[in-house]
Protein backbone atom coordinates (compact mmCIF):
# COMPACT_ATOMS: atom_id res chain seq x y z
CA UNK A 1 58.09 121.84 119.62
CA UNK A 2 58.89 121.19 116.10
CA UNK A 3 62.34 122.41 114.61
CA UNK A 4 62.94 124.83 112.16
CA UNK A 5 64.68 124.02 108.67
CA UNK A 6 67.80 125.77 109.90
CA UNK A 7 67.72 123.30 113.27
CA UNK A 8 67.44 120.45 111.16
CA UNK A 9 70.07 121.43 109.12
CA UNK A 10 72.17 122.20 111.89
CA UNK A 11 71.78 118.61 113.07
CA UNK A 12 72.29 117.22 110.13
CA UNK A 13 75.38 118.84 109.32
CA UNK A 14 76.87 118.05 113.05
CA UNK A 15 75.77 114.33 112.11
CA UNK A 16 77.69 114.29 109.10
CA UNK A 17 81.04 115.95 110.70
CA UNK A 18 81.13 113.48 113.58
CA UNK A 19 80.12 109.73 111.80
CA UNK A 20 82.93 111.09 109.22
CA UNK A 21 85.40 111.19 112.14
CA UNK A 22 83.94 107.86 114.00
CA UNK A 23 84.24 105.96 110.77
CA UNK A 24 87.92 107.11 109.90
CA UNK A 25 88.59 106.03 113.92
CA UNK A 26 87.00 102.48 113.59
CA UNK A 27 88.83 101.99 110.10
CA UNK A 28 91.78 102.84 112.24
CA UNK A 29 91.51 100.14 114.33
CA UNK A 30 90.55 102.88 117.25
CA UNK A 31 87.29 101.04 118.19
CA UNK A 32 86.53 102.99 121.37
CA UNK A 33 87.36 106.42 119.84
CA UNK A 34 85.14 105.01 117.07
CA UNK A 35 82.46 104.33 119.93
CA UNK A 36 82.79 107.43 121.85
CA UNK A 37 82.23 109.51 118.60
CA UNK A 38 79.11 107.71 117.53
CA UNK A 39 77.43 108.56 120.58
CA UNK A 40 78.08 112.26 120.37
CA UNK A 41 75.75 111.43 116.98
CA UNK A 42 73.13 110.48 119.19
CA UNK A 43 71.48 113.93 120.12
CA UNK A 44 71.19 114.62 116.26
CA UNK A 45 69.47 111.52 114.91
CA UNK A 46 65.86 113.50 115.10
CA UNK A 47 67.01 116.43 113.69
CA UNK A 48 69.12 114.60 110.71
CA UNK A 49 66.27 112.28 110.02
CA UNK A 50 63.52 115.43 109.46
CA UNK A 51 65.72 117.06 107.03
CA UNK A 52 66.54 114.34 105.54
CA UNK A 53 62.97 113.76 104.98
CA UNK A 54 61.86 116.98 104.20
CA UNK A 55 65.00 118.17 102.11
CA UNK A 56 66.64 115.56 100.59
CA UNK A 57 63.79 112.87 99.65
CA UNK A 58 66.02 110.27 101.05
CA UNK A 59 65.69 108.55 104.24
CA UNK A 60 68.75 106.64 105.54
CA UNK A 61 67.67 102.78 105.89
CA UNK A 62 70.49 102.04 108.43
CA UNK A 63 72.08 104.52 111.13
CA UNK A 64 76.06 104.39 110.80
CA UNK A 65 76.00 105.91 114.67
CA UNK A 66 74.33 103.21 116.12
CA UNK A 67 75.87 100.42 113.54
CA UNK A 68 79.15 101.54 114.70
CA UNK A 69 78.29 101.02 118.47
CA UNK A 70 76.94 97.40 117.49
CA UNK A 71 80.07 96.69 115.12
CA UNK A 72 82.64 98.04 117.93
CA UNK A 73 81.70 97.49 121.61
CA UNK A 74 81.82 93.81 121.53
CA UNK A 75 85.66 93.62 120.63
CA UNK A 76 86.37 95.32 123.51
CA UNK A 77 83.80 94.06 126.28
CA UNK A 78 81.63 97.54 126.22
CA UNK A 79 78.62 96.21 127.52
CA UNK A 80 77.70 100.12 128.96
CA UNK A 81 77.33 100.91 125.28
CA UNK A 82 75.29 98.04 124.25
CA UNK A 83 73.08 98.68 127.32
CA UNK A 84 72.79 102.76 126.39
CA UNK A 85 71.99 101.58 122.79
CA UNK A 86 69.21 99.29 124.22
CA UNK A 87 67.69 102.19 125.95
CA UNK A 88 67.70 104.59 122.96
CA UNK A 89 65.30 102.06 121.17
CA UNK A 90 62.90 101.59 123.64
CA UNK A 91 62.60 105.65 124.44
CA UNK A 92 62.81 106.66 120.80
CA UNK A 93 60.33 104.24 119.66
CA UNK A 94 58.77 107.26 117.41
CA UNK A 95 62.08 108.16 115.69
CA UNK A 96 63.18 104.83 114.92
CA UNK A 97 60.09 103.25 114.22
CA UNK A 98 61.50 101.90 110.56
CA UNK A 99 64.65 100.71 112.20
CA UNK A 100 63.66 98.80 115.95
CA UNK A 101 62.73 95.30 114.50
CA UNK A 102 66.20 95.63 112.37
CA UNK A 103 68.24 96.88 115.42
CA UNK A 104 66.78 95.21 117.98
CA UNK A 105 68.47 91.61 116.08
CA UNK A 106 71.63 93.38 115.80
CA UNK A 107 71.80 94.30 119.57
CA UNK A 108 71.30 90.51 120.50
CA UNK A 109 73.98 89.34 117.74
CA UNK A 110 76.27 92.04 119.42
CA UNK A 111 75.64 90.80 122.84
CA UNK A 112 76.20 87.48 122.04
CA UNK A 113 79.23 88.47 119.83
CA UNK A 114 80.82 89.90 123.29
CA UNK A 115 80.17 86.84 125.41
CA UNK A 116 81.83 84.76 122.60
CA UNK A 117 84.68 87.13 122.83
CA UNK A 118 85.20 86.72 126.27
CA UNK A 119 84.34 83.32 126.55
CA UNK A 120 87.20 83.05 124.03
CA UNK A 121 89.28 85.26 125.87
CA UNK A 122 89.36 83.05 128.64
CA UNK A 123 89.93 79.78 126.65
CA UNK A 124 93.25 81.36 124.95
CA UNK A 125 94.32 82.73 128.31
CA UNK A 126 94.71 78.98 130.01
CA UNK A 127 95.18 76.99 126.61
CA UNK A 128 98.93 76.39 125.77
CA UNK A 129 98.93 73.35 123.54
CA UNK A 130 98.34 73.37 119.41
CA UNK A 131 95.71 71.25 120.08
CA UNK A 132 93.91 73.21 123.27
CA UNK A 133 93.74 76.55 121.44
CA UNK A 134 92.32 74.39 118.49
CA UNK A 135 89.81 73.25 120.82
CA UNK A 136 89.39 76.62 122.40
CA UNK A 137 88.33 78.22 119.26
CA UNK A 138 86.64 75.62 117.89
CA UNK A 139 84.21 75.74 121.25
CA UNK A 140 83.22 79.47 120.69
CA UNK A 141 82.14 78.76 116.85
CA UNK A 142 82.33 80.75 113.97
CA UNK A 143 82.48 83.89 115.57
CA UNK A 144 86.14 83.03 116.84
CA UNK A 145 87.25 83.98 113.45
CA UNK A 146 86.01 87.21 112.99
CA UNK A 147 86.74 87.94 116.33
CA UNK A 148 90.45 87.15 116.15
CA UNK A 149 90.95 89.26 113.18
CA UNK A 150 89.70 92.24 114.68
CA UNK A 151 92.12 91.62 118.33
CA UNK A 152 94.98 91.45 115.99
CA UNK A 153 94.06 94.77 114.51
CA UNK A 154 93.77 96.43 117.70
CA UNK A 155 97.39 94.87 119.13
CA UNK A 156 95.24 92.82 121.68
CA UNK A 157 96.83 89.44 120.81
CA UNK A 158 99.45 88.53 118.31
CA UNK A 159 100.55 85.69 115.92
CA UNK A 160 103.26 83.92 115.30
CA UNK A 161 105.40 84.24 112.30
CA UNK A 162 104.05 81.33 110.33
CA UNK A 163 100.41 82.33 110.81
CA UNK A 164 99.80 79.26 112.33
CA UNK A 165 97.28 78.62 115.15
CA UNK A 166 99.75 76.49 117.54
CA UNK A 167 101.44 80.17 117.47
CA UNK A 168 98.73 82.33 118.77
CA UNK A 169 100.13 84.15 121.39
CA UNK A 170 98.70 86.73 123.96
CA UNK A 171 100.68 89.17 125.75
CA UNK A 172 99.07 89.67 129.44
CA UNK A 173 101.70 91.03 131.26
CA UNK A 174 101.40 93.91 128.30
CA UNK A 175 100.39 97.28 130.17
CA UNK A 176 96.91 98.49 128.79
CA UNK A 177 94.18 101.28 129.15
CA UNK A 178 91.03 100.13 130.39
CA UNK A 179 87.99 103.08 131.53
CA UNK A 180 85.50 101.99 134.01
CA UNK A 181 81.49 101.83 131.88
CA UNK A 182 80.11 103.86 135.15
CA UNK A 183 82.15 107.02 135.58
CA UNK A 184 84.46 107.36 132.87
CA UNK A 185 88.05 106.78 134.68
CA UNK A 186 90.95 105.59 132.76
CA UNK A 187 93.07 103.25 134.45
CA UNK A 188 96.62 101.14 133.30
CA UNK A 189 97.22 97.86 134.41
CA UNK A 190 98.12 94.61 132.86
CA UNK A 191 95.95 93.08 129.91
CA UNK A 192 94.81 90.07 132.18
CA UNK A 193 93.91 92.05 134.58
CA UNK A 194 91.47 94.25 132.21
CA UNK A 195 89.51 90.98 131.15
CA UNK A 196 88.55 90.57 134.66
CA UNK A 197 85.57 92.35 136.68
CA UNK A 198 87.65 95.31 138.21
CA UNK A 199 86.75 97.75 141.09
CA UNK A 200 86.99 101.36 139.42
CA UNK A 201 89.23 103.58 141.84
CA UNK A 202 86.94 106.24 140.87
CA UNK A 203 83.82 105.25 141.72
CA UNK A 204 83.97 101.58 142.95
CA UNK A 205 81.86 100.05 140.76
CA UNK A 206 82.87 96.77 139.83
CA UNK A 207 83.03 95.57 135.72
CA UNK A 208 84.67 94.74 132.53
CA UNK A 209 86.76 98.12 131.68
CA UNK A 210 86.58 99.05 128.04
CA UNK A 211 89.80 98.36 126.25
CA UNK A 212 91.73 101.43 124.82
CA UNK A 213 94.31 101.60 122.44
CA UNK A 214 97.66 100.70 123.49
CA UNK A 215 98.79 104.23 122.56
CA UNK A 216 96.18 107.29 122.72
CA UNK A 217 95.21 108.40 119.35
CA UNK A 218 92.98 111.45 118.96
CA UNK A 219 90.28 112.41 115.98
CA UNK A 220 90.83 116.09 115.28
């Protein structure tokens, strides 16, 4: 049934209000927050796109709901996400017809962007020496970099005082959030432990918890 100008409105508006408040969260450094947000945009991509069709002559080239989800769930191992993302573009074929092709590249440079992160992960967890964490980076490419930068931001890892590499530390005895993909259920337990596959209390599924922030932050 098609939607009436005030429907599309309505979604547009509510599209506005919450990419605002996912974009402030991922600026913060609050990537999950920032990931949970953009999905709430989800439900009002139709409605946003029509009105901004009809009423504004101006059709957004790029989604900043689902470019969020792309740009944020590979930090922090949300494969769920990346999986719910991959579904949207195959059942809304129609709505994002100008966008798939686009999207579609992004989703496999996101997917491959998490494996490198925890392949990475992994390296720096064993590697002691100057020249092994050298070696551990250099192994993952030029996505180490990027993804570095971003752990520091988000208090995942830490580096020395000179900035040198020899220095990189991680903490993985620090306590952490992690929240089990399937049902939802946050759980605390040490950072090494939240980089493995871990049996939700909840529901007893078993995989990579998404990472939270250290300390819970909250977008009014």
């Amino acid at each position: 049934m098609p939607m009436t100008k005030l429907e599309m409105e309505t979604h547009h508006a509510q599209y506005c209000d919450l990419i605002s408040k996912a974009s402030v969260a991922q600026q913060s450094g609050l990537y999950p927050e920032a990931i949970e947000l953009a999905l709430t945009c989800w439900d009002n991509i139709d409605g946003m796109l029509q009105y901004s069709r009809k009423y504004t002559n101006h059709e957004p080239r790029q989604l900043d709901c689902l470019n969020i989800v792309l740009k944020c769930a590979p930090y922090v191992f949300d494969s769920k996400r990346l999986d719910a993302l991959e579904s949207l573009l195959k059942t809304q074929r129609r709505i994002l017809k100008n966008l798939v092709g686009a999207l579609t590249d992004a989703l496999a440079e996101a997917r491959s962007l998490m494996w490198a992160a925890h392949r990475l992960w992994e390296q720096l967890d064993r590697e002691v020496s100057h020249d092994q964490t050298r070696s551990a980076v250099t192994a993952v490419g030029r996505q180490a970099g990027q993804i570095l930068d971003v752990w520091k931001r988000l208090g995942i890892i830490r580096q020395g005082p000179n900035g040198d590499i020899h220095q990189l530390t991680t903490n993985i005895g620090a306590i952490l959030r992690g929240k089990c993909p399937a049902c939802g259920a946050i759980v605390k337990a040490k950072m090494l432990k939240l980089l493995e596959n871990v049996v939700c209390p909840r529901c007893k599924a078993k995989s990579l918890f998404v990472l939270l922030s250290r300390d819970p932050a909250h977008i009014k």
